[in-house]
Protein backbone atom coordinates (compact mmCIF):
# COMPACT_ATOMS: atom_id res chain seq x y z
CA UNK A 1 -2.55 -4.03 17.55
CA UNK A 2 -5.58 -6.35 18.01
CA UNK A 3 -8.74 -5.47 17.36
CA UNK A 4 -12.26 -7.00 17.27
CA UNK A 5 -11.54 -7.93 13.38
CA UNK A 6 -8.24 -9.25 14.39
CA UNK A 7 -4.67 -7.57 13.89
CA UNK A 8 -4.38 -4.35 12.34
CA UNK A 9 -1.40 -1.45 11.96
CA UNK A 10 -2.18 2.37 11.21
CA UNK A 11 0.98 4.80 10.66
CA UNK A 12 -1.67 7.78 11.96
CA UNK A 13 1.40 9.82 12.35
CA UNK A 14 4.72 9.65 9.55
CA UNK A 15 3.47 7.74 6.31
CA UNK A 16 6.53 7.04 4.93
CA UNK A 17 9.84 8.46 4.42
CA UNK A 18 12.63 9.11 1.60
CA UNK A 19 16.50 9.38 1.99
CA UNK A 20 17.82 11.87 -0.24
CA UNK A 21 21.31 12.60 0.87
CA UNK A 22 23.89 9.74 0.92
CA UNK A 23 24.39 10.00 4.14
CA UNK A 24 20.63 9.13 5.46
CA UNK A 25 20.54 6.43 2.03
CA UNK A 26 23.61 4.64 3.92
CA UNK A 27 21.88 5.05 7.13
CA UNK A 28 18.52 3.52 5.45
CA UNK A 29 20.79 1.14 3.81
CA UNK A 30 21.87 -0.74 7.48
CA UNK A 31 18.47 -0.31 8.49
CA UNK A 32 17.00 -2.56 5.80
CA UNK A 33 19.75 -4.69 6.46
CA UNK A 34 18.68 -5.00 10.07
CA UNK A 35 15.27 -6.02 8.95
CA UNK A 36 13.40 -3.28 10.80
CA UNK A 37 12.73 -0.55 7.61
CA UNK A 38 11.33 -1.83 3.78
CA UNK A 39 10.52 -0.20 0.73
CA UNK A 40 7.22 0.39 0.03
CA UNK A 41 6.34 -0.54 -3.76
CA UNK A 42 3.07 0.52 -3.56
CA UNK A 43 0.73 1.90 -6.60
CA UNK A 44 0.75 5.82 -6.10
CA UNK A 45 -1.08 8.00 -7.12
CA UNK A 46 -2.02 11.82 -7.53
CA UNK A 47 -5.59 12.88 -7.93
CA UNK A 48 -5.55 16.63 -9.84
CA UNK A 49 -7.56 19.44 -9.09
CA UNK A 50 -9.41 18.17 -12.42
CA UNK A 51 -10.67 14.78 -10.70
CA UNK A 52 -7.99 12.44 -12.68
CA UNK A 53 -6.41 10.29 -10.72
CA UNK A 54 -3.04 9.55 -12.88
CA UNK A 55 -1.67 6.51 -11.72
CA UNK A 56 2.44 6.89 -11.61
CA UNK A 57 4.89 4.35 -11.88
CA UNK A 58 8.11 4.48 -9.38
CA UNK A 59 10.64 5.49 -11.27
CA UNK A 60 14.22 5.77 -9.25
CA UNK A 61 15.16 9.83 -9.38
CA UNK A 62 18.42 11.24 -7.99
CA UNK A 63 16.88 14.30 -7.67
CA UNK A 64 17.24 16.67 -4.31
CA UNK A 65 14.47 18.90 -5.10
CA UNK A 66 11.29 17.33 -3.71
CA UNK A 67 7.90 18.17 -3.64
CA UNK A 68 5.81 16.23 -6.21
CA UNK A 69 3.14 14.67 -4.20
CA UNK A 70 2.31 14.47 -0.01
CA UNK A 71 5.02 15.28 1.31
CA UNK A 72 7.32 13.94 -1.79
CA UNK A 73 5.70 10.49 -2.27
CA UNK A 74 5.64 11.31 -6.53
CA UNK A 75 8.93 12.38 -6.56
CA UNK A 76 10.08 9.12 -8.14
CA UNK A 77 12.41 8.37 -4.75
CA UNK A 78 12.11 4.79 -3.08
CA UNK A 79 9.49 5.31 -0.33
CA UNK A 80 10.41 3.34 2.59
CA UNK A 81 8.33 2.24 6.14
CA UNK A 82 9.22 0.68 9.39
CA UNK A 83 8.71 -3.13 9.74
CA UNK A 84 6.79 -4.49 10.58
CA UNK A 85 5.73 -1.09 11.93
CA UNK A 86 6.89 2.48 12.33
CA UNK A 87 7.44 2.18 15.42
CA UNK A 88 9.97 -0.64 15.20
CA UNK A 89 11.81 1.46 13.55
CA UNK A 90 11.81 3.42 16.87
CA UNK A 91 12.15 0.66 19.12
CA UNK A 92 15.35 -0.33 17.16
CA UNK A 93 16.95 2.64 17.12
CA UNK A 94 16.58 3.03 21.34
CA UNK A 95 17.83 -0.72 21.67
CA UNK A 96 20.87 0.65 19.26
CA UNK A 97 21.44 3.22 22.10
CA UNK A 98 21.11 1.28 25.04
CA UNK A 99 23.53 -1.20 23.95
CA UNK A 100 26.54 1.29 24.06
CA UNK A 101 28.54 2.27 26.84
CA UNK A 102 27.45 4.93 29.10
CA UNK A 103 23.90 5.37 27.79
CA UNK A 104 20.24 4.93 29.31
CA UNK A 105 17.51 4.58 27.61
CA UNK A 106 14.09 5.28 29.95
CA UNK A 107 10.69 5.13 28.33
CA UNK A 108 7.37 5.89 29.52
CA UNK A 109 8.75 9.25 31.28
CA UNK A 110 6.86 12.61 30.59
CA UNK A 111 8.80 15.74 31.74
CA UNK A 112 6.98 18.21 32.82
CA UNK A 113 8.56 20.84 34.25
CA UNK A 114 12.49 21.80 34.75
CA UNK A 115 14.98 23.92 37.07
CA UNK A 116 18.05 25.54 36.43
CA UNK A 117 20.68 25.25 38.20
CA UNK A 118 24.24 26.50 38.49
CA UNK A 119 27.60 25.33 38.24
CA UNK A 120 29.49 23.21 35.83
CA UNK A 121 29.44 19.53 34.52
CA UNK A 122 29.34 16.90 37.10
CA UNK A 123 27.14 15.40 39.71
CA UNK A 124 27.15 18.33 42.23
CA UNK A 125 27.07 21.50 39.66
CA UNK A 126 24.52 19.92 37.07
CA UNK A 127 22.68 22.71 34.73
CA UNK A 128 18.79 21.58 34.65
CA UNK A 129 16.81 19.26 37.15
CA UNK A 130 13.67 17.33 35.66
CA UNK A 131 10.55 16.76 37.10
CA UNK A 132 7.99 14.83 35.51
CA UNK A 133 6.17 11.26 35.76
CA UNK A 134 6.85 7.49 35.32
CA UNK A 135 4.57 5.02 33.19
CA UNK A 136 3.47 2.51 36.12
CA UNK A 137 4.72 4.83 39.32
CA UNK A 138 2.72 5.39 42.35
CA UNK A 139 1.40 8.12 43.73
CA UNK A 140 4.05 7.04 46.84
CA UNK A 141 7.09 8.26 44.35
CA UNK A 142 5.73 11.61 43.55
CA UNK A 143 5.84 14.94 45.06
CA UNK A 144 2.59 16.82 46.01
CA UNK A 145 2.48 18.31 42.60
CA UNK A 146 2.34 14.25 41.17
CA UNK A 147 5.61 14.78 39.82
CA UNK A 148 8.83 12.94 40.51
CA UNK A 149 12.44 14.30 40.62
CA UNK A 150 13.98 12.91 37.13
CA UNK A 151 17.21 13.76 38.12
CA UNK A 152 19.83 16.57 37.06
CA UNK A 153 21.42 16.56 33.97
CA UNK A 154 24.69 18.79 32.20
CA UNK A 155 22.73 19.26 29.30
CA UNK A 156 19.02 19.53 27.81
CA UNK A 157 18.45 18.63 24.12
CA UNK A 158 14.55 19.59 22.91
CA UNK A 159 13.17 17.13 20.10
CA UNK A 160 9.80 18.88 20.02
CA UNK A 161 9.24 22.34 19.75
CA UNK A 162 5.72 22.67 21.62
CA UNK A 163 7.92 21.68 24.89
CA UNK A 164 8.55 25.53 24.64
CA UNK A 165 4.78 27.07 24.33
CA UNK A 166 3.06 27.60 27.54
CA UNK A 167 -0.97 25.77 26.83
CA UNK A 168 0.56 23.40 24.33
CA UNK A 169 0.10 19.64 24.62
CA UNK A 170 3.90 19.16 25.58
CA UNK A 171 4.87 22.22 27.49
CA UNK A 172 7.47 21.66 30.08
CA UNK A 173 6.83 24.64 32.76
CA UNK A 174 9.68 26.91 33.85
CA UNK A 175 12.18 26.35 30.55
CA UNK A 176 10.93 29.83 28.99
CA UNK A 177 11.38 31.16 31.76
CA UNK A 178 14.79 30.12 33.19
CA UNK A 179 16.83 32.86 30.77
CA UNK A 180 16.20 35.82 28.45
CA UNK A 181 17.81 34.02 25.38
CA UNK A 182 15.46 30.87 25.93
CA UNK A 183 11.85 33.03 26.19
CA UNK A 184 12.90 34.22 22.98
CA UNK A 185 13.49 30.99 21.39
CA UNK A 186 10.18 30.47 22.45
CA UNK A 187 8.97 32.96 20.83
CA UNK A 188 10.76 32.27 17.57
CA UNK A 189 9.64 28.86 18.17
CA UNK A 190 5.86 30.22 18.19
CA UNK A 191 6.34 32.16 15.48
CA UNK A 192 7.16 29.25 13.14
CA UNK A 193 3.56 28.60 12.25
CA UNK A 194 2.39 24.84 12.63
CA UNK A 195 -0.26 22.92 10.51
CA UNK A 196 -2.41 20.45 12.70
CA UNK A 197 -4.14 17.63 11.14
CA UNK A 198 -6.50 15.08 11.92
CA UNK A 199 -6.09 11.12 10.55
CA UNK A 200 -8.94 8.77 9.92
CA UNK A 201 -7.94 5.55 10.54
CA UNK A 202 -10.73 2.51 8.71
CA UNK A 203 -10.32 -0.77 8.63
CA UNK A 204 -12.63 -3.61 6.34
CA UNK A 205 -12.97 -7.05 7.09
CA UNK A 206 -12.51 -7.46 3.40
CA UNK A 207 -10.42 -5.58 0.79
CA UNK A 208 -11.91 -2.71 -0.93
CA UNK A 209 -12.97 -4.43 -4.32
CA UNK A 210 -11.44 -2.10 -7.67
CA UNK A 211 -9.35 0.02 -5.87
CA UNK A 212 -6.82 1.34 -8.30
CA UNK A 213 -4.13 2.57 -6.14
CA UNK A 214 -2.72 2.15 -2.72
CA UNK A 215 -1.66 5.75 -1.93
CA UNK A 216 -3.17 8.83 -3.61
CA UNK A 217 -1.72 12.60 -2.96
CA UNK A 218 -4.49 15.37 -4.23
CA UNK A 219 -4.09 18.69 -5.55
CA UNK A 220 -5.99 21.72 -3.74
CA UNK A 221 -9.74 21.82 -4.87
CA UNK A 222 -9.46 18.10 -6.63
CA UNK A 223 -12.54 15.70 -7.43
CA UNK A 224 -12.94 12.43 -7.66
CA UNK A 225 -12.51 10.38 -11.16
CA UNK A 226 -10.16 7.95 -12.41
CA UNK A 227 -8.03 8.18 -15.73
CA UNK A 228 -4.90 5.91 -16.26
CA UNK A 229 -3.77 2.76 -16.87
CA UNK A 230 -6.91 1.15 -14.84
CA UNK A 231 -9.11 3.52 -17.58
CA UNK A 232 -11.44 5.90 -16.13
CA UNK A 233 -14.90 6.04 -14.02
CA UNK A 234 -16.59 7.79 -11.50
CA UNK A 235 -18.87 11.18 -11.07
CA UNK A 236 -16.75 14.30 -9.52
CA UNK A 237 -17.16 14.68 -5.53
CA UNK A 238 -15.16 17.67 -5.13
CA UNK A 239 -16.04 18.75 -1.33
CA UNK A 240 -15.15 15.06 -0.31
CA UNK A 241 -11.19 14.51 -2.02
CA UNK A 242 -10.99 18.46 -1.06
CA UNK A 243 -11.33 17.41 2.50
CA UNK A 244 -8.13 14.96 2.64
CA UNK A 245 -4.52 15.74 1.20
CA UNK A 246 -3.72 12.15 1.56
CA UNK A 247 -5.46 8.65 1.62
CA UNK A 248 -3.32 5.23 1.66
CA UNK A 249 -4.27 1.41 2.10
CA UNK A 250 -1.62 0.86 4.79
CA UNK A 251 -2.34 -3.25 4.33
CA UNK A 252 -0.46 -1.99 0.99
CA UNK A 253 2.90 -1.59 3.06
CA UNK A 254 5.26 -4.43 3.91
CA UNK A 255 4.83 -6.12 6.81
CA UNK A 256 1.84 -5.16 7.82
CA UNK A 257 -0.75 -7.70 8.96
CA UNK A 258 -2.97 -9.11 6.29
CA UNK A 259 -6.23 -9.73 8.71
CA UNK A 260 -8.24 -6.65 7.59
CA UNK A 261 -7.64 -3.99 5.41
CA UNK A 262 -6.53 -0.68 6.99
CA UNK A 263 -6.89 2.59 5.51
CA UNK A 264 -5.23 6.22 7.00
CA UNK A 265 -6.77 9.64 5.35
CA UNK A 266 -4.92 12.96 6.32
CA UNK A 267 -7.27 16.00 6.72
CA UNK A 268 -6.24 18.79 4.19
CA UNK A 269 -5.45 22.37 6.08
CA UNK A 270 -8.57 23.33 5.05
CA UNK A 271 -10.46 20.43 6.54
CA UNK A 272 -8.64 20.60 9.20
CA UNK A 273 -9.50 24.32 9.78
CA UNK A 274 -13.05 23.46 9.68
CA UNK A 275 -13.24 21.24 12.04
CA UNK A 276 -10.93 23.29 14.81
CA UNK A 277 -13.99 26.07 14.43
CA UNK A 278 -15.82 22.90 15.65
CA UNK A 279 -13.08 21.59 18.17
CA UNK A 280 -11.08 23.77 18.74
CA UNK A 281 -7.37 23.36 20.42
CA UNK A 282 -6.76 25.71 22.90
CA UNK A 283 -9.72 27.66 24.68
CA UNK A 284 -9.74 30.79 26.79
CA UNK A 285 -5.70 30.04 27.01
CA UNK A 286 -6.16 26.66 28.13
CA UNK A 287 -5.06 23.20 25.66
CA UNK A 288 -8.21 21.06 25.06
CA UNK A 289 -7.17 17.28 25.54
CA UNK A 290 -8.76 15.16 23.04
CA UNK A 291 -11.56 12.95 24.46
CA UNK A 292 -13.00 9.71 23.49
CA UNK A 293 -16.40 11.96 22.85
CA UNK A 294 -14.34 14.24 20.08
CA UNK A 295 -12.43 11.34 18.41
CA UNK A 296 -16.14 9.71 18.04
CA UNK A 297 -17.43 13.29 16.66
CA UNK A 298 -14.53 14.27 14.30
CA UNK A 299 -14.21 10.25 12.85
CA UNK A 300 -17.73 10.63 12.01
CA UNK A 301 -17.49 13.36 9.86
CA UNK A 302 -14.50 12.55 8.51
CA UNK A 303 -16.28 9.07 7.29
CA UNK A 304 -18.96 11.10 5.41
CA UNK A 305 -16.15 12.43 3.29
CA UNK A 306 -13.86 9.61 2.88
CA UNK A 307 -17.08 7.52 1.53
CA UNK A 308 -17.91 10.17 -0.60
CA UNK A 309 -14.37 10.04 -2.11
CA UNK A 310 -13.98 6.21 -2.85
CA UNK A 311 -17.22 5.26 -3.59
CA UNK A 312 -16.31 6.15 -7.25
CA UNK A 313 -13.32 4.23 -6.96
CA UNK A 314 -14.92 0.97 -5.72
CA UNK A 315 -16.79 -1.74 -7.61
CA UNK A 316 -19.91 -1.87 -5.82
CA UNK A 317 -21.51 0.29 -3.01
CA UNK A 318 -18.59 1.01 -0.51
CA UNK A 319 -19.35 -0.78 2.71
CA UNK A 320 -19.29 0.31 6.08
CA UNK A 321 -15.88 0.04 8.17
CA UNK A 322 -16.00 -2.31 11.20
CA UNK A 323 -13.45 0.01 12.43
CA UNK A 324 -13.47 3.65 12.21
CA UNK A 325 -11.37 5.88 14.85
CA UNK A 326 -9.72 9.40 14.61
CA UNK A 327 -6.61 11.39 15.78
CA UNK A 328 -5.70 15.19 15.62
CA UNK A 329 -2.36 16.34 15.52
CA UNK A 330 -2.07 19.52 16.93
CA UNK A 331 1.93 20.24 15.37
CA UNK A 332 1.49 18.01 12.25
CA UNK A 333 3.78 19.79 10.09
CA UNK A 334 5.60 22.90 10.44
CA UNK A 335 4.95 25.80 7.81
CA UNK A 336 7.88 27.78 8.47
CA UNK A 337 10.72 25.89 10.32
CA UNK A 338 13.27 27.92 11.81
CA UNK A 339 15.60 27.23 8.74
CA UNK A 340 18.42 25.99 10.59
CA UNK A 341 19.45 22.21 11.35
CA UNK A 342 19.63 23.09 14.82
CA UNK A 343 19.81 25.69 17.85
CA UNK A 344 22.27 25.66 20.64
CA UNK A 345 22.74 28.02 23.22
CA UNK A 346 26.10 26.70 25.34
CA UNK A 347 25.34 29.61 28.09
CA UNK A 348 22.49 27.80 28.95
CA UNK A 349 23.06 23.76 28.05
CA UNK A 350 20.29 23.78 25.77
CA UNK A 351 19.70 22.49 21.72
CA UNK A 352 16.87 22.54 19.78
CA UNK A 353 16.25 20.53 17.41
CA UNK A 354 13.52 18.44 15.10
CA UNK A 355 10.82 19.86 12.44
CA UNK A 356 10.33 23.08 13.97
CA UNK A 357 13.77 24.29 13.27
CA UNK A 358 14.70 21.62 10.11
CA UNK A 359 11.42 21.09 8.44
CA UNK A 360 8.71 17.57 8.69
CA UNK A 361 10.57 15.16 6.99
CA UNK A 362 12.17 12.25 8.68
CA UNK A 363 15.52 12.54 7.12
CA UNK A 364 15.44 16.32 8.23
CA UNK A 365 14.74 14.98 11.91
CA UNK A 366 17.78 12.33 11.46
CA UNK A 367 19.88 14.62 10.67
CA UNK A 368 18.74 17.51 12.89
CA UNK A 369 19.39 15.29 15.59
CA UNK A 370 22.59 14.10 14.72
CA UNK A 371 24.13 17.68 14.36
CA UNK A 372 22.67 18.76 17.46
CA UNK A 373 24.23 15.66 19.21
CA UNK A 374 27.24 16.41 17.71
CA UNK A 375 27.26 19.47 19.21
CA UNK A 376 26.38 18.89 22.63
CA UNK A 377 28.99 16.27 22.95
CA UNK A 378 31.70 18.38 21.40
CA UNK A 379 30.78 21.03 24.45
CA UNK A 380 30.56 18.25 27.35
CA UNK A 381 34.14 16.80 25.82
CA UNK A 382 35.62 19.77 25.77
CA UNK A 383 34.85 21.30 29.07
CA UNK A 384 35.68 18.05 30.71
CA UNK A 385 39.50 18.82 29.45
């Protein structure tokens, strides 16, 4: 996006992502092919609850247990981005769909609420009617409520889990209670307990002068010290690393724009904790929307720490950012997924699927989503024999 310092990219939401089965590696495989996903050779890094930072070469493991690192990123596995951005990636993969036969793709649509209805498959015995609103729609297209009729559909698949939990930021009204069976997947779906996060995003006219690494992961309770193959400096700043779980120089990734440098810092859960005493998510029952006034506040704080952290890593006195915004993520991760690639109740047309029943990573989503597809079209094509 452009900015007053010219063009710069964030990925405030995935960082990266690995392909561990050979499945998602061929998948990745006629992705980078297509031009739209790269690997990312950046220096990473893990800073130890010691204050080291031990600087680790990519080495190319075929191992399937993961772990080492955020989210995996010192496991040794390629880690690859979107290009020239994430969400390329995403565009691509809806301009895949659109292009085959019998599909449409609609963007800008928020559902918001759903019906069920009876009968079979078909145009006169569909299962759920949508309501919901259309980026760019008037006020002339929408019922008294603001929302529009979406249409009925045979099926519903659920990407998100928080479409199911009543005061959440994507709760679609009526689905928990349209059956027995679905208000207790919505309580299952509660159950699984969810990490929120907040991300710092910085950007600096110029780059950050000594900077020995590009991506750093850090252990619970870490300082702030360097000790490697760039040698070692710095005094300990333990409250300040403690308060991030992840920092990376996303100018470092391929693609990206070169006109500043931008920076993304992921709140640790106990950060985060901290500052939902502060701003808190949900009040008297009711989901808090974030507002320019608590991005200011939280980005603010967060820049006390994140200065704290690098100033030992920088040559000089660390400068101010001429860009400095933040984001919270109320479902970041998801502690305790469900455990199962997907959900599918056929009595009531409905899947599940996505982190909060396969786990955060991006291959889990790809393939959480496939199975689940897989499913619902093996139902449709076999009740339309």
């Amino acid at each position: 996006m452009e900015s007053e310092i010219g063009a710069v990219s964030y990925d405030h939401g995935a960082q990266f992502f690995t392909a561990r089965s050979t499945e998602f590696q061929r998948e990745v495989a006629e992705l980078q092919a297509a031009g739209v996903v790269a690997e990312w050779t950046g220096r990473h890094a893990r800073i130890t609850a010691d204050g080291s930072c031990q600087l680790l070469a990519q080495t190319r493991s075929t191992s399937s247990n993961g772990g080492a690192g955020f989210c995996g990123s010192l496991d040794g596995l390629p880690l690859y981005v979107g290009t020239p951005t994430n969400s390329a990636l995403c565009q691509h993969l809806g301009q895949q769909l659109a292009q085959q036969q019998g599909v449409i793709v609609e963007q800008g649509v928020k559902v918001q609420a759903v019906e069920r209805l009876g009968g079979g498959c078909g145009t006169s015995g569909s299962r759920w009617r949508l309501r919901g609103t259309r980026q760019g729609r008037g006020a002339a297209d929408a019922g008294t409520d603001g929302q529009e009729d979406l249409g009925a559909y045979d099926t519903v698949v659920l990407a998100d889990g928080m479409t199911l939990l009543p005061g959440s930021a994507g709760h679609i009204s009526g689905i928990e209670q349209a059956a027995t069976s679905l208000a207790q997947l919505a309580a299952s779906v509660a159950a699984a307990t969810p990490q929120p996060c907040f991300a710092l995003m910085l950007a600096w006219r110029q780059p950050l002068p000594g900077v020995p690494f590009d991506s750093a992961s850090f252990d619970a309770g870490s300082s702030s010290s360097v000790d490697g193959s760039s040698g070692s400096r710095g005094a300990s700043s333990g409250s300040s690393s403690a308060a991030f779980q992840w920092i990376a120089c996303d100018s470092s990734k391929p693609g990206r724009p070169q006109d500043a440098q931008c920076w993304v810092a992921l709140t640790s859960p106990q950060r985060t904790q901290q500052l939902l005493e502060s701003y808190p998510l949900v009040v008297d029952g009711k989901f808090q929307p974030q507002t320019e006034q608590l991005r200011a506040a939280v980005a603010a704080e967060l820049l006390s720490d994140f200065t704290a952290l690098m100033q030992p890593f920088v040559e000089g006195v660390l400068p101010p950012p001429a860009s400095c915004h933040a984001q919270r993520w109320g479902r970041a991760f998801v502690a305790s997924p469900l455990g199962a690639e997907f959900l599918f109740l056929p009595s009531q047309r409905l899947a599940l699927c996505g982190d909060v029943t396969a786990g955060s990573s991006i291959e889990s989503a790809w393939r959480s989503g496939r199975a689940a597809g897989d499913a619902v079209a093996a139902m449709l094509l076999a009740s339309a024999l």
